[in-house]
C-alpha atoms as a PDB file:
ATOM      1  CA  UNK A   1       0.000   0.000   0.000  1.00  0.00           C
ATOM      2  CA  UNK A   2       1.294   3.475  -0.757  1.00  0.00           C
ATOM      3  CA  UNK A   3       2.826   5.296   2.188  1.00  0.00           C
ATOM      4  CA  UNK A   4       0.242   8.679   2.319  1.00  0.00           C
ATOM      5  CA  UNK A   5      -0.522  10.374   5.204  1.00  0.00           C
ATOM      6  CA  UNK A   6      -4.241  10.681   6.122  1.00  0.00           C
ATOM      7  CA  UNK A   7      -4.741  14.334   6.860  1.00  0.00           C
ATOM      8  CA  UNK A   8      -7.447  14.264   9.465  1.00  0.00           C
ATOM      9  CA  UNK A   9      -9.486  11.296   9.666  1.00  0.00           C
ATOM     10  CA  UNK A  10     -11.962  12.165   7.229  1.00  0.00           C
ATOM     11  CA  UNK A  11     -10.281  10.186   3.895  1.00  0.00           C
ATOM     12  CA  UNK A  12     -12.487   7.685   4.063  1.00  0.00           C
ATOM     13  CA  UNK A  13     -15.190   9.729   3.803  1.00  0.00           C
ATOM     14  CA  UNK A  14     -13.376  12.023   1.259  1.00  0.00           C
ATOM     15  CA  UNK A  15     -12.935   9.472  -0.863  1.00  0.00           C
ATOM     16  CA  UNK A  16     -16.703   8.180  -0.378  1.00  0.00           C
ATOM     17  CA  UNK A  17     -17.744  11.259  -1.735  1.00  0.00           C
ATOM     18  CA  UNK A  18     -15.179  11.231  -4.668  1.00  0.00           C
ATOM     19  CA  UNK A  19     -16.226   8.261  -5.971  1.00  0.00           C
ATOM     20  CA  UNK A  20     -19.619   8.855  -5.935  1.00  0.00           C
ATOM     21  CA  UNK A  21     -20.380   9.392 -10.114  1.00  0.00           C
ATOM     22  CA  UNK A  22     -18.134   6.086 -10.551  1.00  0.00           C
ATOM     23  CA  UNK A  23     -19.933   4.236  -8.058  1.00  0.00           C
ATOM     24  CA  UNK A  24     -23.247   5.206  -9.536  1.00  0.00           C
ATOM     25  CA  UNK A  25     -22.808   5.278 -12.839  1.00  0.00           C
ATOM     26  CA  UNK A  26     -20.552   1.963 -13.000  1.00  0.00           C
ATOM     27  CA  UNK A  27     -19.115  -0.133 -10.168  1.00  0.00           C
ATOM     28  CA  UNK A  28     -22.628  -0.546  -8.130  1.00  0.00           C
ATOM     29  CA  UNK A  29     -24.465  -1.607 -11.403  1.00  0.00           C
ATOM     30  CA  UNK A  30     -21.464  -4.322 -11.796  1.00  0.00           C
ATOM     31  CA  UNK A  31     -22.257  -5.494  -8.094  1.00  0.00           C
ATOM     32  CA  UNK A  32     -26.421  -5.540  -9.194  1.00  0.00           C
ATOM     33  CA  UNK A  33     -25.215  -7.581 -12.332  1.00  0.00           C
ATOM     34  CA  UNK A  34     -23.450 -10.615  -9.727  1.00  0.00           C
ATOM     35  CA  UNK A  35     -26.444 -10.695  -7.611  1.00  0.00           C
ATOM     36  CA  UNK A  36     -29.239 -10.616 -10.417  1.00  0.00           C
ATOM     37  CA  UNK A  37     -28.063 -12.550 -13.145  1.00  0.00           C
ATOM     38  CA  UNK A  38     -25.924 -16.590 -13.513  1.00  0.00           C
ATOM     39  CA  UNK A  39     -22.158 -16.687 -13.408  1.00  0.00           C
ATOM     40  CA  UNK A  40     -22.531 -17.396 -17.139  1.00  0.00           C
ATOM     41  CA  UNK A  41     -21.069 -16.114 -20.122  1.00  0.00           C
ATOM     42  CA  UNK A  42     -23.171 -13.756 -20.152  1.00  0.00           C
ATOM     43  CA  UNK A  43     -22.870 -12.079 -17.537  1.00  0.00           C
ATOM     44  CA  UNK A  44     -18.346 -12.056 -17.817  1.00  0.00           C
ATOM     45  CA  UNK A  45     -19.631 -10.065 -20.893  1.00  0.00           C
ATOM     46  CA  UNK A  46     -21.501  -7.931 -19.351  1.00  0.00           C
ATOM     47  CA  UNK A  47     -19.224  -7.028 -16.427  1.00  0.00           C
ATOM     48  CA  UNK A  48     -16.179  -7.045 -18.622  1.00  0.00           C
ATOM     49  CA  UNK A  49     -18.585  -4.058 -20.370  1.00  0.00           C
ATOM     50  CA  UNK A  50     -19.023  -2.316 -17.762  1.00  0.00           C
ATOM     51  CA  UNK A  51     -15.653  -2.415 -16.452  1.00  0.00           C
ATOM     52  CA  UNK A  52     -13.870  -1.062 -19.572  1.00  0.00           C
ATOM     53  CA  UNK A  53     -16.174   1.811 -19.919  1.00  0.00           C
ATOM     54  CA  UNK A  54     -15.207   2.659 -16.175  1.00  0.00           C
ATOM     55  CA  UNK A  55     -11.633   2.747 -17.524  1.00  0.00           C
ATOM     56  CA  UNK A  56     -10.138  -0.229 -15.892  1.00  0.00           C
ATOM     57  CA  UNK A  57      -8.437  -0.147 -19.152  1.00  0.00           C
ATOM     58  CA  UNK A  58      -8.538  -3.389 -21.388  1.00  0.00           C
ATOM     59  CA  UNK A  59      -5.526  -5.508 -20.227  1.00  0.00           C
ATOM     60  CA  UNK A  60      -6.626  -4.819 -16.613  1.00  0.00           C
ATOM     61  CA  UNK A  61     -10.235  -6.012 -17.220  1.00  0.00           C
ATOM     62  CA  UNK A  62      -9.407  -8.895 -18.959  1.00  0.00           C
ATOM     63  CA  UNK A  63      -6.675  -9.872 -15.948  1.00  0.00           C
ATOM     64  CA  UNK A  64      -9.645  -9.484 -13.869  1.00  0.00           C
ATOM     65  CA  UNK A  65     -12.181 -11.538 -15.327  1.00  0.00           C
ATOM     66  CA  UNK A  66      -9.835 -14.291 -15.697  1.00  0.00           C
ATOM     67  CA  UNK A  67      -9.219 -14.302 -12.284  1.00  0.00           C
ATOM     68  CA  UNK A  68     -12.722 -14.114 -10.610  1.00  0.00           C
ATOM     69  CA  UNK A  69     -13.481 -16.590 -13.747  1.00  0.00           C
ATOM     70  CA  UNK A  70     -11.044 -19.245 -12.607  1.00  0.00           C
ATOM     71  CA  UNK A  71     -11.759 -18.901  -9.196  1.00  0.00           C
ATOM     72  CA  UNK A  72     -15.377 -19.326  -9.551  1.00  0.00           C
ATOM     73  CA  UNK A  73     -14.502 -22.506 -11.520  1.00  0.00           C
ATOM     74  CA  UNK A  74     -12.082 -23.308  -9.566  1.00  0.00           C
ATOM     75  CA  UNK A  75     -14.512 -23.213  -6.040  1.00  0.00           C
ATOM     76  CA  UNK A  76     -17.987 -24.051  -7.899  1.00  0.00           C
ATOM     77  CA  UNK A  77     -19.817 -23.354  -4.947  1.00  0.00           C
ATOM     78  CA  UNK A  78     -19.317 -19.831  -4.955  1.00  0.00           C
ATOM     79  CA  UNK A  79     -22.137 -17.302  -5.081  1.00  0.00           C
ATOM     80  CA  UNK A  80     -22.147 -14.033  -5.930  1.00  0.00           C
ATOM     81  CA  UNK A  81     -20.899 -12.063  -2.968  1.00  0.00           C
ATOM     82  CA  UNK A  82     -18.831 -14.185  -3.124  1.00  0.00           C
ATOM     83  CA  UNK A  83     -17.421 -13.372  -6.891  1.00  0.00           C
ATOM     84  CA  UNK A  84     -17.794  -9.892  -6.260  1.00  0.00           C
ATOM     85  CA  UNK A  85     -15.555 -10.044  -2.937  1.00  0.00           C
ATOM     86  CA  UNK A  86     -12.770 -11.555  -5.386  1.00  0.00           C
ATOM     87  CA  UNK A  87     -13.423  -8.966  -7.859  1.00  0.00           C
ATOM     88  CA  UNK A  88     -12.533  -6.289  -4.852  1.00  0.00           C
ATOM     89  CA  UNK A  89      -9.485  -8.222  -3.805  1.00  0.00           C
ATOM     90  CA  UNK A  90      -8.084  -8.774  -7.156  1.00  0.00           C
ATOM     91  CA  UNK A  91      -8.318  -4.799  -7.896  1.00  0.00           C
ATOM     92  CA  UNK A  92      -7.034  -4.054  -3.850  1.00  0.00           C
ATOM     93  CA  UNK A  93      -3.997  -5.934  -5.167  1.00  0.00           C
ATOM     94  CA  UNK A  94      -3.409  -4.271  -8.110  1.00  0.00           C
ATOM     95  CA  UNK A  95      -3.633  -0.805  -6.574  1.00  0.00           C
ATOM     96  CA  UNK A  96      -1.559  -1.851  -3.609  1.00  0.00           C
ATOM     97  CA  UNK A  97       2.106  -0.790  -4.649  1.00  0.00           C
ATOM     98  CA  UNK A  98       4.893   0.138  -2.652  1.00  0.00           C
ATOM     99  CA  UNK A  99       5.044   4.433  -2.359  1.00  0.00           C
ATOM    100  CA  UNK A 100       6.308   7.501  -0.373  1.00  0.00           C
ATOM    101  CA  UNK A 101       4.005   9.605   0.264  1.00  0.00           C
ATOM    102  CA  UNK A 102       4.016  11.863   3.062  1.00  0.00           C
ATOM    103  CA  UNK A 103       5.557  10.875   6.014  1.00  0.00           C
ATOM    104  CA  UNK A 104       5.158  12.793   9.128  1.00  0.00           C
ATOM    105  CA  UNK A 105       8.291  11.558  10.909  1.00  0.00           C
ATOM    106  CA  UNK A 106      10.797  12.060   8.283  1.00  0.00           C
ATOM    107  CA  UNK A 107      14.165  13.750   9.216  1.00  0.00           C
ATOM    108  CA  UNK A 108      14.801  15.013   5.663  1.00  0.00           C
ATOM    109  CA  UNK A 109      14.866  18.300   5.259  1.00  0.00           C
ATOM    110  CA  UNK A 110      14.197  19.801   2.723  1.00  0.00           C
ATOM    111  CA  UNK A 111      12.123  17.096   1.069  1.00  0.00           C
ATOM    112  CA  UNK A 112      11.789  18.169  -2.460  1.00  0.00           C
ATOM    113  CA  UNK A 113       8.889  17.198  -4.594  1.00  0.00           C
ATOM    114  CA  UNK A 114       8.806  17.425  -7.935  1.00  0.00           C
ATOM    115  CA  UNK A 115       5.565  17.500  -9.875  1.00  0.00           C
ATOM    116  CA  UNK A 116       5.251  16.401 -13.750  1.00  0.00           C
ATOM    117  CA  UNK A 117       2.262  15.999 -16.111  1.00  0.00           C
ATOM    118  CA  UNK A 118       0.689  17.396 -18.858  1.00  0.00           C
ATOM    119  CA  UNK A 119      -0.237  20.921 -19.330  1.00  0.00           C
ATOM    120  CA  UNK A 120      -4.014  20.665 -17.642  1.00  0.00           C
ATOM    121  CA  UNK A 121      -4.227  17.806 -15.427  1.00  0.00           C
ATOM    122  CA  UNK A 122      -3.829  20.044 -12.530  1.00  0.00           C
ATOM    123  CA  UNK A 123      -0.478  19.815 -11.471  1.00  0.00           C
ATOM    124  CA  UNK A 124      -0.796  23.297 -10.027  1.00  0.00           C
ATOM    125  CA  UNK A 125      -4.187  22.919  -8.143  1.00  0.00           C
ATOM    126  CA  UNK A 126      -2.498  19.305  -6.486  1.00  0.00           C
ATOM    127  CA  UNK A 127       0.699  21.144  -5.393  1.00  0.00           C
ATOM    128  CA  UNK A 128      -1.515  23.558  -3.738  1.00  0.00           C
ATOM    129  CA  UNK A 129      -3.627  21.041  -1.985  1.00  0.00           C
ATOM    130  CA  UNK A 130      -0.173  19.159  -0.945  1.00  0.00           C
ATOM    131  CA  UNK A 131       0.782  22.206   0.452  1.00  0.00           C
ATOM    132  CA  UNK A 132      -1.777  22.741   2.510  1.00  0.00           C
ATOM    133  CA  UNK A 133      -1.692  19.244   4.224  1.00  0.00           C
ATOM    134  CA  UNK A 134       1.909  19.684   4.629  1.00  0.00           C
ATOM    135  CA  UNK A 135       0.843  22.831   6.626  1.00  0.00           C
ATOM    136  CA  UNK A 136      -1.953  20.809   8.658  1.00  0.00           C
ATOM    137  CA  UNK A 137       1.753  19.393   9.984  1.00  0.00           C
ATOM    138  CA  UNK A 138       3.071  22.074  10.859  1.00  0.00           C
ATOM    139  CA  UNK A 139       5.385  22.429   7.995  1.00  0.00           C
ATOM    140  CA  UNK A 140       7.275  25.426   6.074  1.00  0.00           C
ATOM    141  CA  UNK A 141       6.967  25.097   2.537  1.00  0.00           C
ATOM    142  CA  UNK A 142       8.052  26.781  -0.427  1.00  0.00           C
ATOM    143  CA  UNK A 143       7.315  26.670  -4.049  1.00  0.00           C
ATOM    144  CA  UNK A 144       9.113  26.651  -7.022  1.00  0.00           C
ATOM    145  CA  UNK A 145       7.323  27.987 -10.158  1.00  0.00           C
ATOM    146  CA  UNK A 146       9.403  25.521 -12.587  1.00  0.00           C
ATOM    147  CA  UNK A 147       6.744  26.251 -15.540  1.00  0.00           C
ATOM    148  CA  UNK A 148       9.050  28.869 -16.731  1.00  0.00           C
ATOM    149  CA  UNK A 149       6.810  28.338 -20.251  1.00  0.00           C
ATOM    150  CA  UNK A 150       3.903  29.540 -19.466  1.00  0.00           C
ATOM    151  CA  UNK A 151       3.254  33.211 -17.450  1.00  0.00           C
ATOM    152  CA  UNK A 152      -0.112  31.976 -16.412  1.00  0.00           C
ATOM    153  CA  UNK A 153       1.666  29.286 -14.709  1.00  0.00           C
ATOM    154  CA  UNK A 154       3.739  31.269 -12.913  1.00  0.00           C
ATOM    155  CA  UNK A 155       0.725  33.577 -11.744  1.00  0.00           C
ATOM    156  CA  UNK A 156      -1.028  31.004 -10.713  1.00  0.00           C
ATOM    157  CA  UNK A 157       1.515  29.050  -8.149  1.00  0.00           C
ATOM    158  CA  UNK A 158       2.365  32.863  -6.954  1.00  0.00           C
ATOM    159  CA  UNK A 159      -1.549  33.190  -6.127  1.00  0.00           C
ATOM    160  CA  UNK A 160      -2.078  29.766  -4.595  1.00  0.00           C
ATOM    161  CA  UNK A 161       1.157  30.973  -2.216  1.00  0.00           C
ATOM    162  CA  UNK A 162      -0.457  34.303  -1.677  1.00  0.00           C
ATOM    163  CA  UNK A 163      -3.779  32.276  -0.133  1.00  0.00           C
ATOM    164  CA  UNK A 164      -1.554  30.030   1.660  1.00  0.00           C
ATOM    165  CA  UNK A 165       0.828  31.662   2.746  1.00  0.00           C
ATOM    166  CA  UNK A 166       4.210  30.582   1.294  1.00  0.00           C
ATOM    167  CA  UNK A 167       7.217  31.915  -0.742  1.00  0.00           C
ATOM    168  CA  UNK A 168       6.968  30.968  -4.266  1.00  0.00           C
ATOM    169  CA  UNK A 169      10.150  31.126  -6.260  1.00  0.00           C
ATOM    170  CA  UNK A 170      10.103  32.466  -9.320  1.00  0.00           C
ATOM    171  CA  UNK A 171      12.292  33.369 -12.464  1.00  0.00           C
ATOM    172  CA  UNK A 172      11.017  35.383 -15.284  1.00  0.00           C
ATOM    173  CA  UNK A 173       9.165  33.955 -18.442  1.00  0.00           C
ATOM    174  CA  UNK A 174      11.011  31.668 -20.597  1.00  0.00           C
ATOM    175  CA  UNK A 175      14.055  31.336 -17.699  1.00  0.00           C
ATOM    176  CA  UNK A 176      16.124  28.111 -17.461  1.00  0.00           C
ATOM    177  CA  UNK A 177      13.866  25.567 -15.548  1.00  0.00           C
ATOM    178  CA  UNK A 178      16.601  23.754 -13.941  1.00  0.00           C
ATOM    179  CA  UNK A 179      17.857  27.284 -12.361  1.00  0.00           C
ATOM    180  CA  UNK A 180      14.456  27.622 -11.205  1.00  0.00           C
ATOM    181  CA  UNK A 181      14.436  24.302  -9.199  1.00  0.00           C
ATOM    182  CA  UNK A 182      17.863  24.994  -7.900  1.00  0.00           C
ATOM    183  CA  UNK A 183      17.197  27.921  -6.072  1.00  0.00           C
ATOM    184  CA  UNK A 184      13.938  26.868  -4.662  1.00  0.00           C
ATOM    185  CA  UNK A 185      16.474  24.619  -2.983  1.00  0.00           C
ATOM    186  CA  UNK A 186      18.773  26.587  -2.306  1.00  0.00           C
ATOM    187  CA  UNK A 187      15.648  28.939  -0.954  1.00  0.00           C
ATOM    188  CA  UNK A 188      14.589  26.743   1.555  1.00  0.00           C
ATOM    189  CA  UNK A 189      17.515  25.453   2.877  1.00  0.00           C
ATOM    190  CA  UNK A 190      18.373  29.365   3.779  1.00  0.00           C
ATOM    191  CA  UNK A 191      14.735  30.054   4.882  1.00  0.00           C
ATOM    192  CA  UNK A 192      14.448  26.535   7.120  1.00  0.00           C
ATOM    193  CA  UNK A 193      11.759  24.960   5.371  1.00  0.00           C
ATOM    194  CA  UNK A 194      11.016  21.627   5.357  1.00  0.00           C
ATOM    195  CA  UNK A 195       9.391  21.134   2.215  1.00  0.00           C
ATOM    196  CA  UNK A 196      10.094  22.218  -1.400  1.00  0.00           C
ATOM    197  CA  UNK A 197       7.686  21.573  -4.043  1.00  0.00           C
ATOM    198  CA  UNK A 198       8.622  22.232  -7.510  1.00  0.00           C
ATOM    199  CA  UNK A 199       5.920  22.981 -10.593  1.00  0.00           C
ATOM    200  CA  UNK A 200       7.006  21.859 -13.728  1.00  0.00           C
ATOM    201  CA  UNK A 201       6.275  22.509 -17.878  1.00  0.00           C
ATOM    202  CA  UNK A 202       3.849  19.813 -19.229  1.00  0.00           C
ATOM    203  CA  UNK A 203       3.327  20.849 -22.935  1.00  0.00           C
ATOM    204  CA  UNK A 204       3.262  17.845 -24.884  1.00  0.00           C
ATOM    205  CA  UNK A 205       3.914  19.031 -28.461  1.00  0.00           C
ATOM    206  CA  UNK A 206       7.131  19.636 -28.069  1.00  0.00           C
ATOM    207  CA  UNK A 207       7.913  16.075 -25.963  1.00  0.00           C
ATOM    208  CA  UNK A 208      11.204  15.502 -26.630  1.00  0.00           C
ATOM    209  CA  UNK A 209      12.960  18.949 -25.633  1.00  0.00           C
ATOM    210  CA  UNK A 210       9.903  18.619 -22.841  1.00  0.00           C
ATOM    211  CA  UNK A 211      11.353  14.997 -21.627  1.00  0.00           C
ATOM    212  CA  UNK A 212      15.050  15.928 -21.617  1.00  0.00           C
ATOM    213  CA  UNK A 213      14.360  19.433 -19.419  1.00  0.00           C
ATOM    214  CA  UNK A 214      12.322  17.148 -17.012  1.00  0.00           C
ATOM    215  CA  UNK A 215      15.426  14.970 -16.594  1.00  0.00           C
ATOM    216  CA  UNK A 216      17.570  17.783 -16.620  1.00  0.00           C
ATOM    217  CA  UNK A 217      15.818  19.248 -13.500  1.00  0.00           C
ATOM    218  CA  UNK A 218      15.788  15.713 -11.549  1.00  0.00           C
ATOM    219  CA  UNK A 219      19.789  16.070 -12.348  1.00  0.00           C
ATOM    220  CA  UNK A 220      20.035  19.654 -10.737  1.00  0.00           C
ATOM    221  CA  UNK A 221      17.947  18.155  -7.852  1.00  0.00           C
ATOM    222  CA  UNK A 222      20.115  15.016  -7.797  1.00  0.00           C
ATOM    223  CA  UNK A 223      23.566  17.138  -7.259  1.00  0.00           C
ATOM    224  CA  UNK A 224      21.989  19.122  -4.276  1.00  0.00           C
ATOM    225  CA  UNK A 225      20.142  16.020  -2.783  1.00  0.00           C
ATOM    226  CA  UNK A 226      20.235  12.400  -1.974  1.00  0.00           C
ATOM    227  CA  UNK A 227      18.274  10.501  -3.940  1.00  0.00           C
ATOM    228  CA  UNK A 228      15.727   9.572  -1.299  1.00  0.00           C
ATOM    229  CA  UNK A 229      15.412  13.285  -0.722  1.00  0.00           C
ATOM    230  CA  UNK A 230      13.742  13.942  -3.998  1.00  0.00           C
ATOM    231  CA  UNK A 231      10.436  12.842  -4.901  1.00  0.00           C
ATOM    232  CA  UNK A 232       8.514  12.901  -8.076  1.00  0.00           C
ATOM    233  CA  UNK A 233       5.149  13.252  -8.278  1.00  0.00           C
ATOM    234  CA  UNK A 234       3.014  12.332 -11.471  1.00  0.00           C
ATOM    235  CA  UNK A 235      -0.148  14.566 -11.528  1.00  0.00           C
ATOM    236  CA  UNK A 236      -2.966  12.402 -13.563  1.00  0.00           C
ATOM    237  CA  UNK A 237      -6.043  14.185 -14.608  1.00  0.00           C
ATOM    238  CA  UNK A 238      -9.200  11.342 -13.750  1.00  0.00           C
ATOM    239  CA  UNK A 239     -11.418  13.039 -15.840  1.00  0.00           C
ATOM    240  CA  UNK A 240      -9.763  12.332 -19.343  1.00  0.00           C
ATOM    241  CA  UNK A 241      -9.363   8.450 -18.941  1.00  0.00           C
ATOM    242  CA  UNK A 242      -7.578   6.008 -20.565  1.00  0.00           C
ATOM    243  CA  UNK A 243      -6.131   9.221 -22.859  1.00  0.00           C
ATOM    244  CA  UNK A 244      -4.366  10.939 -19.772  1.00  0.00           C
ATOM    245  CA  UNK A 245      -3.079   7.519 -18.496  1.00  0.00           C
ATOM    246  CA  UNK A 246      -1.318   7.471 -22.509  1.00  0.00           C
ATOM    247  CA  UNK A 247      -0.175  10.987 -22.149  1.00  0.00           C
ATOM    248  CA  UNK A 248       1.181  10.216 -18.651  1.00  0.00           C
ATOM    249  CA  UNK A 249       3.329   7.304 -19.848  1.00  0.00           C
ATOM    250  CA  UNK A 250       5.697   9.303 -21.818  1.00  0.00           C
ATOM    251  CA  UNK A 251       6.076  11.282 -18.294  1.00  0.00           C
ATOM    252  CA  UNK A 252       6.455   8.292 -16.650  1.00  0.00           C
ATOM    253  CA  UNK A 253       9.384   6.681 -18.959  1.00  0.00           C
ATOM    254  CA  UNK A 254      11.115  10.331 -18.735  1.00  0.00           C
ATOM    255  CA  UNK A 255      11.845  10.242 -14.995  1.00  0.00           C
ATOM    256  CA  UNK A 256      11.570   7.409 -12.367  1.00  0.00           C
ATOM    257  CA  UNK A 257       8.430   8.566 -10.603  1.00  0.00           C
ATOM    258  CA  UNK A 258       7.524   7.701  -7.068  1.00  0.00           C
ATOM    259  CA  UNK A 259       3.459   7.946  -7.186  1.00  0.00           C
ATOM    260  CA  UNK A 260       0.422   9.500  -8.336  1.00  0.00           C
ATOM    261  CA  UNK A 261      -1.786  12.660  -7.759  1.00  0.00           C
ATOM    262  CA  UNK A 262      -4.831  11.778  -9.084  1.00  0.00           C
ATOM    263  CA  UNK A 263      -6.675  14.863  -9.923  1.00  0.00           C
ATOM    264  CA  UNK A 264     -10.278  15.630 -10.021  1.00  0.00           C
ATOM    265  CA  UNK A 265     -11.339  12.171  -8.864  1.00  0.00           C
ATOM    266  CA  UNK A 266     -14.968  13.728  -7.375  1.00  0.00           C
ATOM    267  CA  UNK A 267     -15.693  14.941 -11.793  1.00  0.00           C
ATOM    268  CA  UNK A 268     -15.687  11.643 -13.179  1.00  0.00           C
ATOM    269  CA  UNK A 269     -17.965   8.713 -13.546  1.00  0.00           C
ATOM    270  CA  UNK A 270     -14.659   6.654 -14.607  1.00  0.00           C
ATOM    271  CA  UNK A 271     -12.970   6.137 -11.203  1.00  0.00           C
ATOM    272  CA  UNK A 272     -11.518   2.655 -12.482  1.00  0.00           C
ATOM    273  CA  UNK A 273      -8.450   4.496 -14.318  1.00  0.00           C
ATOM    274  CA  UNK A 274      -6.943   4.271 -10.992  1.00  0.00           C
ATOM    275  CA  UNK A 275      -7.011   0.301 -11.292  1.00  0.00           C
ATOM    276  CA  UNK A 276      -5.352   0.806 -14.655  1.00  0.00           C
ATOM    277  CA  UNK A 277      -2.799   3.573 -13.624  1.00  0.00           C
ATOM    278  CA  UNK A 278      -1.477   0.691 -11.170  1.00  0.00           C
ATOM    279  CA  UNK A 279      -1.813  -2.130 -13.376  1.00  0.00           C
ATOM    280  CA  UNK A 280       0.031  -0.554 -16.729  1.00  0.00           C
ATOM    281  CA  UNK A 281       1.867   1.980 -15.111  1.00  0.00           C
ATOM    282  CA  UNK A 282       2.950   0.458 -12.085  1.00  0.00           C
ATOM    283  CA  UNK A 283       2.750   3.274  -9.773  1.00  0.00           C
ATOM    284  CA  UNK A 284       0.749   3.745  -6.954  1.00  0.00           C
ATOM    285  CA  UNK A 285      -2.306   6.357  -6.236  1.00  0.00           C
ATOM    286  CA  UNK A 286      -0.454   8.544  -3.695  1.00  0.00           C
ATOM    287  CA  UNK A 287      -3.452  11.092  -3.197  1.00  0.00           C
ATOM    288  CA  UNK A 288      -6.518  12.133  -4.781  1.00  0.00           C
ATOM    289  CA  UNK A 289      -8.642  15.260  -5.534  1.00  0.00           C
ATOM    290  CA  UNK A 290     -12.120  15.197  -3.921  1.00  0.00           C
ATOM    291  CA  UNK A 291     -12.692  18.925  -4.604  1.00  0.00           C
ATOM    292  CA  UNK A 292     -11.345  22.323  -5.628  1.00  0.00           C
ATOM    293  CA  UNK A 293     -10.241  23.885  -2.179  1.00  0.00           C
ATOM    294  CA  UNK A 294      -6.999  23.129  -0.802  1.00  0.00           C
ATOM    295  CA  UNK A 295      -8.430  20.734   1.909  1.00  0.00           C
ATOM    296  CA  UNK A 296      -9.810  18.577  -0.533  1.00  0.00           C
ATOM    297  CA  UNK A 297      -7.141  15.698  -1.214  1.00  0.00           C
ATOM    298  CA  UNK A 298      -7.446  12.223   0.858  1.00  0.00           C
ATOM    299  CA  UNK A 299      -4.772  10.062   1.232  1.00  0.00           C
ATOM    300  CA  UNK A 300      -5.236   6.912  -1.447  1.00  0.00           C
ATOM    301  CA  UNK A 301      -6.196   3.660   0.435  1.00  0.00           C
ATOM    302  CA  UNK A 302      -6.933   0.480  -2.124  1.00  0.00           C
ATOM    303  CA  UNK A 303      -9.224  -1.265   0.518  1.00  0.00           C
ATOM    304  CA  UNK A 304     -11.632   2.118   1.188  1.00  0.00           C
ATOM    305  CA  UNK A 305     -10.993   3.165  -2.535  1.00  0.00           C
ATOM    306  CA  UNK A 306     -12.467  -0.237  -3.788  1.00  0.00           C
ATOM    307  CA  UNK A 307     -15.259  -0.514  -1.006  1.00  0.00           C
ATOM    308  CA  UNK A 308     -16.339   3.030  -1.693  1.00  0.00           C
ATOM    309  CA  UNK A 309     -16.778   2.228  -5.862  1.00  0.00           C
ATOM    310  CA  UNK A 310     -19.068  -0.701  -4.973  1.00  0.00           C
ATOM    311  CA  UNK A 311     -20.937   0.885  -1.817  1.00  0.00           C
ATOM    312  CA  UNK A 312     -24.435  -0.516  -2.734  1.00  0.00           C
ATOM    313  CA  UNK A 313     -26.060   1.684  -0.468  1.00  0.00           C
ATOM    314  CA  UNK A 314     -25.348   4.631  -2.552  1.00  0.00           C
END
């Protein structure tokens, strides 16, 4: 299970609330579908349906069936709360990777993250939110406006650290990236903070050059930190499916990322990408966005994640 720090009791409820289109719309139709209908062909069909259009994603849908397939055939006398409970198991394993998220009791200092993803999927809006439960902990943080591309970029990070608080570090327009995330470093080793958290470029149409500055920046990190000092955070927009889990791929095959942000969980009806963000891409759902103020993120658990999508009592 990823390593995330709940920030006040209320994730399970956060994430409840989050998955409440997907739930609807999808994963409490799939539970109807086991209890009304035979374990027949028909009904894999069905399910395997539904699941897809939840974006579970293909390959992890058809891993899925098999399993809850064979094990039906392989126990005949299972019924089907039965299938469905191995159904939730099978996904509770695939979500449950290894992560470092964050850890109350760590003695590094600064901890840098650094946050990558496309232009859009809310990088911005999820360092905020980290930010804020950082300062739930007491923490000092400071920003690093690393999305030297874009002014609006820089505008907003420098607005999300007016509301909260925080220096932002900042460079003009079009200003070396990598000097960027050096002195946010540099800035809050001198200013005592605990935390750095670094925004980065995400334009896509020019993903080469956009690769190489991304590894560029983990290299500038790299000379300044240990390697367990610097963490990389992959921001993945839930709204836009199996087509943000293919533009997050080439992020992911840049740089050797730790976890996932998954963005704007509570505006989708499609809540399974997070099965297939841990079954293609191998990373695990760090923390989630149940909302657009800075207290809405929960702390990714598989187990509640998976109970919530097939809450029946909905």
């Amino acid at each position: 299970m990823a390593d995330s720090l709940s920030l006040d009791g209320r994730d399970s409820e956060k994430t409840r609330q989050a998955t409440q289109k997907s739930r609807t719309q999808w994963f409490s139709r799939v539970a109807a579908l086991f209890r009304n209908a035979e374990l027949d062909d028909l009904l894999w069909e069905q399910v395997e349906e539904m699941l897809i259009s939840a974006d579970v994603g293909v390959e992890a849908t058809f891993d899925l069936i098999e399993v809850v397939r064979d094990t039906v055939k392989g126990q005949g006398d299972l019924g089907a709360a039965e299938a469905v409970a191995v159904l939730k198991n099978q996904m509770v394993s695939i979500l449950s990777i290894a992560g470092k998220g964050v850890d109350k009791t760590s003695s590094i200092r600064p901890l840098v993250w650094l946050f990558v993803g496309v232009n859009g999927a809310g990088k911005t809006t999820s360092i905020a939110k980290l930010t804020h439960l950082y300062q739930t902990l007491g923490k000092k943080v400071v920003l690093g406006a690393g999305d030297t591309y874009r002014a609006a970029a820089i505008e907003q990070l420098q607005q999300w650290g007016q509301r909260l608080g925080v220096d932002v570090v900042t460079h003009q327009r079009g200003a070396d990236p990598g000097a960027v995330a050096f002195d946010s470093f540099k800035a809050a080793q001198s200013r005592g903070a605990d935390v750095v958290i670094i925004d980065t470029a995400g334009r896509l149409h020019t993903k080469t050059n956009l690769m190489e500055e991304l590894k560029k920046i983990q290299r500038v990190l790299l000379r300044e930190n240990q390697e367990q000092d610097l963490r990389i955070m992959l921001t993945i927009d839930a709204t836009t499916g199996q087509n943000g889990l293919y533009q997050a791929r080439a992020f992911a095959d840049a740089v050797e990322c730790d976890g996932v942000f998954l963005s704007k969980l509570d505006g989708t009806a499609k809540g399974g990408i997070a099965v297939a963000i841990g079954h293609e891409l191998k990373l695990p759902v760090l923390y989630i966005g149940t909302g657009e103020q800075p207290d809405d993120i929960a702390a990714f658990a598989p187990r509640e994640f998976t109970d919530a999508l097939f809450e029946t009592s909905a």
